[in-house]
Protein backbone atom coordinates (compact mmCIF):
# COMPACT_ATOMS: atom_id res chain seq x y z
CA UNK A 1 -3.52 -35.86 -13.52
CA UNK A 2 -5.07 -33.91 -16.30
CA UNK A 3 -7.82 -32.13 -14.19
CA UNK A 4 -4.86 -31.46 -11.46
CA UNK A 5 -2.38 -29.56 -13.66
CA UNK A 6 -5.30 -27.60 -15.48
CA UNK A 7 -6.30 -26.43 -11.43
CA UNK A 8 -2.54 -25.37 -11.36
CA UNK A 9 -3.27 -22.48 -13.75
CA UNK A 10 -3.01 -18.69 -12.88
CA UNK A 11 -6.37 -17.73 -13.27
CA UNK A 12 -6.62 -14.95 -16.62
CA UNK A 13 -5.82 -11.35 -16.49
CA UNK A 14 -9.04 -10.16 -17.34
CA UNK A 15 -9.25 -6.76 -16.21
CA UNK A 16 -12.75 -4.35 -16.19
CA UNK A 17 -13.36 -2.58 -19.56
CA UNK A 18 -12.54 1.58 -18.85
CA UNK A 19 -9.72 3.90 -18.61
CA UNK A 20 -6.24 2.64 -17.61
CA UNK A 21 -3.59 4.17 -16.22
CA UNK A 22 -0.65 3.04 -16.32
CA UNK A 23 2.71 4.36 -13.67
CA UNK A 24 5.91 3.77 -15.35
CA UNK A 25 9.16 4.92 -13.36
CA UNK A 26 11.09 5.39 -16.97
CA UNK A 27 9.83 5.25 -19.92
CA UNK A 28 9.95 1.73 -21.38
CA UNK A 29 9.33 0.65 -18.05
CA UNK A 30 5.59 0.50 -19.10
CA UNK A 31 6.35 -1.66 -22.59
CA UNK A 32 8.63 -4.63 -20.25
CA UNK A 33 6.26 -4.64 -17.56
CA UNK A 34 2.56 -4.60 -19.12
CA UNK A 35 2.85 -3.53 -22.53
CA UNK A 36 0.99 -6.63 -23.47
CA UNK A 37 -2.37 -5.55 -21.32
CA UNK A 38 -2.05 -2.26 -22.53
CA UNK A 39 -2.25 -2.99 -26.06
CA UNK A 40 -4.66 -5.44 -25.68
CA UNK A 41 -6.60 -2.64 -23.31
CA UNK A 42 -6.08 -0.33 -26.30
CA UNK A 43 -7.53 -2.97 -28.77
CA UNK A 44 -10.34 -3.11 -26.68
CA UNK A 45 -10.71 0.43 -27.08
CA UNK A 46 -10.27 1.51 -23.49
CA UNK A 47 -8.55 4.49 -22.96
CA UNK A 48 -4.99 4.30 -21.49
CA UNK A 49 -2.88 6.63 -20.11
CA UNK A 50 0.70 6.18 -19.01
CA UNK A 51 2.08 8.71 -16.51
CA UNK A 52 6.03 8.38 -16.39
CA UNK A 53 7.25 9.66 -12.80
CA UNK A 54 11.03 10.33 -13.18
CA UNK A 55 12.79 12.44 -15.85
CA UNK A 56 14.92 9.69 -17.26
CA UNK A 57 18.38 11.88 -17.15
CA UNK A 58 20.14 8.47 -15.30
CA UNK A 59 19.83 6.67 -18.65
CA UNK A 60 23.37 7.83 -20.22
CA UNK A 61 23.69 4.92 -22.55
CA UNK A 62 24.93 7.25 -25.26
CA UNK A 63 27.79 8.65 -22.87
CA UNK A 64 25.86 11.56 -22.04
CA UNK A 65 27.50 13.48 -19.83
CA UNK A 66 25.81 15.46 -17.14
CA UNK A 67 25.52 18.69 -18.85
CA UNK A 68 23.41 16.95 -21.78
CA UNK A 69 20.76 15.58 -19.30
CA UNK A 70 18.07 18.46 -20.90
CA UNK A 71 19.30 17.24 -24.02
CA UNK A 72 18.78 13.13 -22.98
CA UNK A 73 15.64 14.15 -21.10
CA UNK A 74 13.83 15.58 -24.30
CA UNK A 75 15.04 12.53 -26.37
CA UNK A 76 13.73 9.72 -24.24
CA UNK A 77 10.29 11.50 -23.86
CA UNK A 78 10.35 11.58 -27.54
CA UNK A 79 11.04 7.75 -27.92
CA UNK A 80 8.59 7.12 -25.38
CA UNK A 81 5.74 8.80 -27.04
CA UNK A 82 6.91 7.19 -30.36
CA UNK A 83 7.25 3.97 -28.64
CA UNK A 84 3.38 4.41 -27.29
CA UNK A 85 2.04 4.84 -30.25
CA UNK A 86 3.22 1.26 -31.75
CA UNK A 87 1.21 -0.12 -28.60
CA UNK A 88 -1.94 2.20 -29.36
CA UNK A 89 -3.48 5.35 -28.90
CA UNK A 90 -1.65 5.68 -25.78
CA UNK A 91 -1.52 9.04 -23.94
CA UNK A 92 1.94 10.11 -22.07
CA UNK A 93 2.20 12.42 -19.35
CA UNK A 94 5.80 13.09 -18.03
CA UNK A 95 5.87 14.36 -13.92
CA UNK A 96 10.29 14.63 -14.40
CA UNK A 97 10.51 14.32 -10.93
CA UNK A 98 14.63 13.59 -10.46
CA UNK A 99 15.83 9.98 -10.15
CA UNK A 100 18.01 7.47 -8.57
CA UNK A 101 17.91 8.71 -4.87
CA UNK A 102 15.43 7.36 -1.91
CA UNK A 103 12.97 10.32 -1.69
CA UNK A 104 12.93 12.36 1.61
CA UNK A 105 9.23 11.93 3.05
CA UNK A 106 8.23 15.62 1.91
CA UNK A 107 9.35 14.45 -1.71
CA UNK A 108 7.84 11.41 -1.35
CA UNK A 109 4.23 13.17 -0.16
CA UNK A 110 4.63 15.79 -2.67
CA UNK A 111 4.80 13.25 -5.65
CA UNK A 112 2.29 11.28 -4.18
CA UNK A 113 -0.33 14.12 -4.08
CA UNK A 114 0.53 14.79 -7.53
CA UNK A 115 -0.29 10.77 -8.34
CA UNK A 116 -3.58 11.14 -6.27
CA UNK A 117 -4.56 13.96 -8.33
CA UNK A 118 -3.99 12.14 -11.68
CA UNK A 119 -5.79 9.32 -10.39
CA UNK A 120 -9.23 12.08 -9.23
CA UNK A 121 -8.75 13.38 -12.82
CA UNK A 122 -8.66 10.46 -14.92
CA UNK A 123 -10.76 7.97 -13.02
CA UNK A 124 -9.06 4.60 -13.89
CA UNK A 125 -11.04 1.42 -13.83
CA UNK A 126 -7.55 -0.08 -13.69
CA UNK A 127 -4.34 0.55 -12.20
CA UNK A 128 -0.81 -0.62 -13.39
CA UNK A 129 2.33 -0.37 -10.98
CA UNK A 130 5.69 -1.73 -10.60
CA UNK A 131 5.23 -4.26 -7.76
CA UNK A 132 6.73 -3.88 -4.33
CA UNK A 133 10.08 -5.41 -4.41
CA UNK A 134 11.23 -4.92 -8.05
CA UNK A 135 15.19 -4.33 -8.78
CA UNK A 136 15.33 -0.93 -8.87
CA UNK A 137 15.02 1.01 -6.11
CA UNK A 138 13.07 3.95 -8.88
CA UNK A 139 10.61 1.38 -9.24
CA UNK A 140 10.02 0.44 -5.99
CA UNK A 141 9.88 4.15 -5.19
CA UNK A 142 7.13 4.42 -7.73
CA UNK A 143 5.46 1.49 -6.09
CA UNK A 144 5.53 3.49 -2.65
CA UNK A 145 4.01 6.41 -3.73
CA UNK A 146 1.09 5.10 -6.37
CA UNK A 147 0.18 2.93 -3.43
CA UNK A 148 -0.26 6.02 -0.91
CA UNK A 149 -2.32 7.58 -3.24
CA UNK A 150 -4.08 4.52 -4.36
CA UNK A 151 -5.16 4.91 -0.42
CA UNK A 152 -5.56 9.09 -0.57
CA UNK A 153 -8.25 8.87 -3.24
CA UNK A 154 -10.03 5.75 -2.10
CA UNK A 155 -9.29 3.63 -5.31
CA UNK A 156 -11.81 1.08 -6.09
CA UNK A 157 -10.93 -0.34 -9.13
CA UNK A 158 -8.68 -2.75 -9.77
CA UNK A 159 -4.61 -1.97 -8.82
CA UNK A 160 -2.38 -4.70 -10.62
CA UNK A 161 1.28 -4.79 -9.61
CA UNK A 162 4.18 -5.27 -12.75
CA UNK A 163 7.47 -7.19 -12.75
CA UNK A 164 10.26 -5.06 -15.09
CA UNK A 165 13.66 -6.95 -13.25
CA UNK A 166 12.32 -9.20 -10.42
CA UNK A 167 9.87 -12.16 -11.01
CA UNK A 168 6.63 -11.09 -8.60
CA UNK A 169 4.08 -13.59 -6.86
CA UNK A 170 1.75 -14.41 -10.29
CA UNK A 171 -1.30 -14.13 -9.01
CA UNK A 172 -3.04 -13.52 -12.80
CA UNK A 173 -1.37 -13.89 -16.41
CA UNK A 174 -2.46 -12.88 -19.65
CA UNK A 175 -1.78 -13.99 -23.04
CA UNK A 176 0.52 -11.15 -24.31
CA UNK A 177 1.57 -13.90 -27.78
CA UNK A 178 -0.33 -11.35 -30.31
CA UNK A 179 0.93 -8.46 -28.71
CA UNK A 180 4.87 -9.71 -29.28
CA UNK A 181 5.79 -7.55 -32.38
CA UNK A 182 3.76 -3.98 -30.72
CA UNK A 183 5.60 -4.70 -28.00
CA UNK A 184 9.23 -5.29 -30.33
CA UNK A 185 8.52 -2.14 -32.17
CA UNK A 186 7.87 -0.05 -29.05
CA UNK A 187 10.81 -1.14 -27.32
CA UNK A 188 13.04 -0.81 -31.06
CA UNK A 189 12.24 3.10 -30.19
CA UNK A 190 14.02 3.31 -27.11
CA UNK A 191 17.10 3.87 -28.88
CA UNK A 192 19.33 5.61 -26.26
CA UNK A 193 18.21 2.73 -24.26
CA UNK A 194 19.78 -0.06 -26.14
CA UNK A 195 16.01 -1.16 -26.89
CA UNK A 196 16.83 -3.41 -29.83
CA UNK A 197 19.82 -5.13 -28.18
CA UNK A 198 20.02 -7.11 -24.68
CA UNK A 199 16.53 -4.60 -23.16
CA UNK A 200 14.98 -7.00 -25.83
CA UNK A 201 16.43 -9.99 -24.78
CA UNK A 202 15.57 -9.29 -21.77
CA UNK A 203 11.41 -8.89 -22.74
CA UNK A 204 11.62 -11.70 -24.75
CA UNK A 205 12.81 -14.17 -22.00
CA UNK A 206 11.00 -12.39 -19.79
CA UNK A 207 7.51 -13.59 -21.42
CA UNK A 208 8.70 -16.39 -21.98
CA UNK A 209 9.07 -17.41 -18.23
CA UNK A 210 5.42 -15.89 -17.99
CA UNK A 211 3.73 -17.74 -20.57
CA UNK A 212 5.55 -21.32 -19.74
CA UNK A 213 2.53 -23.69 -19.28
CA UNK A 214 -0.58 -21.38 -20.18
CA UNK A 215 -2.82 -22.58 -23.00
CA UNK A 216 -2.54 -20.46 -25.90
CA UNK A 217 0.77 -19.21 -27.06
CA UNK A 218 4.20 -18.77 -25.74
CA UNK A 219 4.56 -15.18 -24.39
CA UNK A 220 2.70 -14.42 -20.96
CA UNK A 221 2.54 -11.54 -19.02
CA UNK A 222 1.88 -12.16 -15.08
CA UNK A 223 0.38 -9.89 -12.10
CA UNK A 224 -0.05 -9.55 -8.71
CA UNK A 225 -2.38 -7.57 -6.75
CA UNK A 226 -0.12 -4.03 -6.04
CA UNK A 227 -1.46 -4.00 -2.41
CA UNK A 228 -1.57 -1.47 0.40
CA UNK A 229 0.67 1.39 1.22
CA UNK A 230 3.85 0.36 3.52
CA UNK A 231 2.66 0.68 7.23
CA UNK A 232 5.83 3.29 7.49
CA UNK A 233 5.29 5.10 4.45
CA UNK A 234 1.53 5.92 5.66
CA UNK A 235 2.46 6.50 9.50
CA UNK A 236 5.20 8.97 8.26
CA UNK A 237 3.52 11.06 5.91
CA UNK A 238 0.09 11.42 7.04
CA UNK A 239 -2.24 11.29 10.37
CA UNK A 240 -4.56 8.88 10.77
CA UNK A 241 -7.39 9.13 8.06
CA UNK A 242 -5.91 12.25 6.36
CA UNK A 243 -6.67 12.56 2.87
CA UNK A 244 -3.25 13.76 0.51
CA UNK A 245 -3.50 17.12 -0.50
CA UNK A 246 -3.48 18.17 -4.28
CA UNK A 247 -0.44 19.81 -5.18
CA UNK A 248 -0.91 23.73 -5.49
CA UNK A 249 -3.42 23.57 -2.57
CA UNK A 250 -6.94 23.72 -4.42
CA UNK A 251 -9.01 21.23 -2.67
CA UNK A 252 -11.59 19.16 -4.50
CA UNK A 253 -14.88 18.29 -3.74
């Protein structure tokens, strides 16, 4: 009985030592979804790097109305940086591409060249991504494109889907118990975002559910494998073995 439920265990995250980089739709989206592996890849002393793809102006917790949205836009790429830095030595890189809409394919090419070129500059050993079918259509947006350029530059590291609103397929978990309180600080920054209140219920029950049954301590952190590009996606945008072009039309060797 014993030896059967230990075989039931997800087998540990346990990702290759190197540079991350992380793709977070919003910011915070990066703390609920693998905050844990990215402190513990900034313990490590790998370097991370979180690129956030939208611009965040959707958030209007505070009763922002429209004509604030610079306003909103400069204060949640404030809390995100000071959120990063209770995780680590994180670096943030913010692409403000608008949100809330399904992209048009020429937006959707256009913002994946521009992930494609982050990942030929930084070189990641390891991917994070919102998986596939998470609750928010931004996210799974985000998923679409950082999987066609996953394909554009060849990626052969490792490319590990996150869960923010919709439980994925675990296919690996990690121990995220230690990194609790980073993760509580980072998210107490998100202040326009309600990040004390229920977006921290909603972390806390989420790790919960990840770490039920793992040895070790209470708060998990699951993954699955991000996986390829959507057939349509790739058939729409590009030819047959086409590479994406970098944005601004340099090409690199």
């Amino acid at each position: 009985m014993t030896h059967h439920h230990h075989q039931d265990r997800l087998p540990k995250h346990a990702p290759p030592p190197g540079t991350v980089l992380a793709f977070a739709p919003h910011g915070d989206d990066e703390i609920l979804g693998c905050g844990g592996a990215l402190w513990m890849h900034a313990e490590r002393g790998d370097a991370v790097h979180v690129v956030v793809i939208f611009d965040g102006a959707l958030g209007h917790r505070l009763g922002a109305k429209a004509s604030a949205d610079a306003t909103l836009v400069a204060l949640r790429r404030a809390e995100t940086r000071a959120a990063g830095r209770s995780l680590g030595p994180l670096s943030y890189e913010f692409l403000g591409l608008p949100e809330g809409h399904h992209p048009p394919r020429q937006i959707l090419a256009r913002g994946a060249g521009r992930l494609a070129e982050r990942l030929r500059a930084l070189d990641p050993a390891t991917v994070y991504a919102p998986w596939r079918r998470d609750g928010h259509r931004d996210h799974r947006t985000t998923s679409r494109g950082v999987r066609l350029a996953l394909e554009a530059v060849n990626f052969r590291g490792e490319a590990h889907g996150y869960a923010v609103w919709t439980p994925l397929p675990a296919e690996t978990r990690l121990d995220i118990s230690a990194a609790m309180d980073a993760r509580r600080a980072a998210l107490d920054k998100h202040r326009s975002q309600g990040g004390s209140g229920a977006l921290g219920e909603h972390m806390e029950a989420l790790a919960l559910a990840s770490g039920i049954d793992q040895d070790g301590g209470p708060f998990g952190e699951v993954f699955c494998a991000l996986g390829a590009a959507d057939p349509e996606d790739r058939e729409e945008l590009y030819a047959p073995g086409a590479v994406v072009p970098p944005l601004g039309g340099e090409e690199r060797a």
